[in-house]
Structure formats: structure tokens, C-alpha cells
Protein backbone atom coordinates (compact mmCIF):
# COMPACT_ATOMS: atom_id res chain seq x y z
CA UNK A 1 -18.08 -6.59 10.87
CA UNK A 2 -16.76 -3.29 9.79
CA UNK A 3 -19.55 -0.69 9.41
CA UNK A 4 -19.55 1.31 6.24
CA UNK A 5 -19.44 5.45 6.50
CA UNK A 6 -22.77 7.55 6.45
CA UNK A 7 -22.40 11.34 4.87
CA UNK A 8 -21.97 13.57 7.93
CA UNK A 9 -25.57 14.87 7.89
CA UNK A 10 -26.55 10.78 8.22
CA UNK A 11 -24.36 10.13 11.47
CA UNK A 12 -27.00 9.76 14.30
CA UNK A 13 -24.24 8.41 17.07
CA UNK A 14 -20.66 8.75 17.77
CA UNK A 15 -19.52 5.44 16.35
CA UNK A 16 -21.13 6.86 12.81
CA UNK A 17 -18.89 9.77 13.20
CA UNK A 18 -15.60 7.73 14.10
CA UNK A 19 -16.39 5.23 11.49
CA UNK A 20 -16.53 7.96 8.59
CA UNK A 21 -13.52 9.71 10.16
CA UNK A 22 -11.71 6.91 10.26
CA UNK A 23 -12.39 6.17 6.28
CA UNK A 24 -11.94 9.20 5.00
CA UNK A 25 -8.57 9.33 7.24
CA UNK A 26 -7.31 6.08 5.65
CA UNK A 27 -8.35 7.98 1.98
CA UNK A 28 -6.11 11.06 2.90
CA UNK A 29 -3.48 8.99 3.27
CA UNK A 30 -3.63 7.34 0.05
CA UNK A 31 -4.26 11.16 -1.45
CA UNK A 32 -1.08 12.02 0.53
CA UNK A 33 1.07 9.06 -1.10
CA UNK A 34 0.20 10.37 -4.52
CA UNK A 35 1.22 13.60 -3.59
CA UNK A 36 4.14 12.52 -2.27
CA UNK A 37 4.67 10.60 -5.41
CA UNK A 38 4.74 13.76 -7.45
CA UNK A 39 7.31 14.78 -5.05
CA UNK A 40 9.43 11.86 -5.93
CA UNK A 41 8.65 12.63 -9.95
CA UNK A 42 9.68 16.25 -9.21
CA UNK A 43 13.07 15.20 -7.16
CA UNK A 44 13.69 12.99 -10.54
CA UNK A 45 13.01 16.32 -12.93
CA UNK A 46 14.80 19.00 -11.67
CA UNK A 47 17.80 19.49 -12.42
CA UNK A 48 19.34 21.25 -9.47
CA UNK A 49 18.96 20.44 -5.61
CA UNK A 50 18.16 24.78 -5.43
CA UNK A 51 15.20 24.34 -7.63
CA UNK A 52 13.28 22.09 -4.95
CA UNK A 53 12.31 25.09 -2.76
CA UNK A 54 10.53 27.49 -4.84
CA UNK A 55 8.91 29.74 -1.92
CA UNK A 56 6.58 31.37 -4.78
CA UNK A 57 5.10 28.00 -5.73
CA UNK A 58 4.86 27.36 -2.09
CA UNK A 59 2.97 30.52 -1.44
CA UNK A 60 0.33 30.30 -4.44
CA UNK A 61 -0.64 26.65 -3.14
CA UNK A 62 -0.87 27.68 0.14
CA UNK A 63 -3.11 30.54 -0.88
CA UNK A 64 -4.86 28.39 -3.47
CA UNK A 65 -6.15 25.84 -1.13
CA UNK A 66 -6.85 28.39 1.82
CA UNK A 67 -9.42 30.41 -0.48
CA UNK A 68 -11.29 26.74 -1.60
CA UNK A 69 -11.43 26.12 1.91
CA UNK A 70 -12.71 29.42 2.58
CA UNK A 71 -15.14 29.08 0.03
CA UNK A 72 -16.54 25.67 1.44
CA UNK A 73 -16.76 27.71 4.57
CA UNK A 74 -13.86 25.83 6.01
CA UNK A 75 -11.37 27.78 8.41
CA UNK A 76 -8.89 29.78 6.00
CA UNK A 77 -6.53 30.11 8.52
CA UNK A 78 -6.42 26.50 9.90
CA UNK A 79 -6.09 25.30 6.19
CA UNK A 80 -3.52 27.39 5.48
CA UNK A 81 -1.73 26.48 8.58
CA UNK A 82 -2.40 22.54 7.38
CA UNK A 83 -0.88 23.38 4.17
CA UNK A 84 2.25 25.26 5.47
CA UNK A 85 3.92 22.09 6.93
CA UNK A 86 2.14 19.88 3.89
CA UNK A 87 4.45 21.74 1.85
CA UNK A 88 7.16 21.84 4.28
CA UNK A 89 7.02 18.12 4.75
CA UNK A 90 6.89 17.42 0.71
CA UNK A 91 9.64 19.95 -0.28
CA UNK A 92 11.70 18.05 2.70
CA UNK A 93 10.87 14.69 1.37
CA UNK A 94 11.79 15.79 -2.17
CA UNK A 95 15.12 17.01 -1.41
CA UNK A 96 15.75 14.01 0.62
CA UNK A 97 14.41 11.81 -2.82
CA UNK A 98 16.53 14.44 -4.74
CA UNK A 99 19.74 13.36 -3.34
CA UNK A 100 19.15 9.75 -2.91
CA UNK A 101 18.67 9.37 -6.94
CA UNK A 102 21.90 11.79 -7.38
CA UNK A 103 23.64 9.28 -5.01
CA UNK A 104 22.84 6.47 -6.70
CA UNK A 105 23.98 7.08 -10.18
């Protein structure tokens, strides 16, 4: 029997705390395939491979979720950090998806 998360302040024992990680980890993955699905809707839109890296839009999401994580009282610096190879890893994956629909046509 699986046992269903608690909130954080609930969790009176390890396994409480494992459990809830491991359910919110299995909901950032299914964030991250959306996200990666705008990727793939991006790859599709643009209309040149040089538009994928746009190291302005890159730096204004970085900095956007750094200051909501500093405002939640999270670690600005760890998020940021976090967010720097999120980005990294999604402009790689759309420039991958970006040449794979080019070579199919």
C-alpha cells in the first residue's frame, strides 16, 4: 500500500518526508515534459536554427524565477543555478527537435 503525501509541516517521520518527496518528484517530471513540450512547439515555430538561443530570454527567466524563489525565501542563488542548466538542457533539446523536423521534410 502506497502511502499518500502529508504537507511538509504534517511529516512526523522520515518515511513522511520520502513519501512527499518522492510525489512531488514524479510531478516535476510531468511539469518538466510540458516544458519540454513547449520546447518542441518552439523548435516547430522558429524559423531559423539561430533563433533557438536567445541569451536575453535566457537571462530574464533565469532572473524571473530566482527573485520568486527569493521571495518564497528559497535560495536565489541555488535556483538560479537550477535554472541555468534547465535552460541549457531545453534550448539543447530544442535545437536537437529543431533539426530533426528540418530533416524530415
Amino acid at each position: 500500500m502506497t502511502n499518500s503525501p502529508k504537507s511538509p509541516e504534517d511529516c512526523v517521520s522520515m518515511t513522511d518526508v520520502r513519501v512527499g518527496v518522492d510525489a512531488l518528484d514524479q510531478q516535476l517530471v510531468a511539469l518538466l515534459e510540458t516544458r519540454f513540450g513547449y520546447m518542441r512547439a518552439a523548435a516547430r515555430i522558429k524559423e531559423t536554427r539561430n533563433a533557438v538561443r536567445d541569451e536575453d530570454r535566457k537571462a530574464a527567466v533565469i532572473r524571473a524565477a530566482s527573485e520568486t524563489a527569493a521571495a518564497a525565501g528559497l535560495p536565489k542563488e541555488a535556483i538560479a543555478d537550477i535554472w541555468d542548466r534547465l535552460v541549457e538542457a531545453s534550448i539543447a533539446y530544442e535545437m536537437a527537435e529543431w533539426d530533426r523536423i528540418r530533416e524530415m521534410k
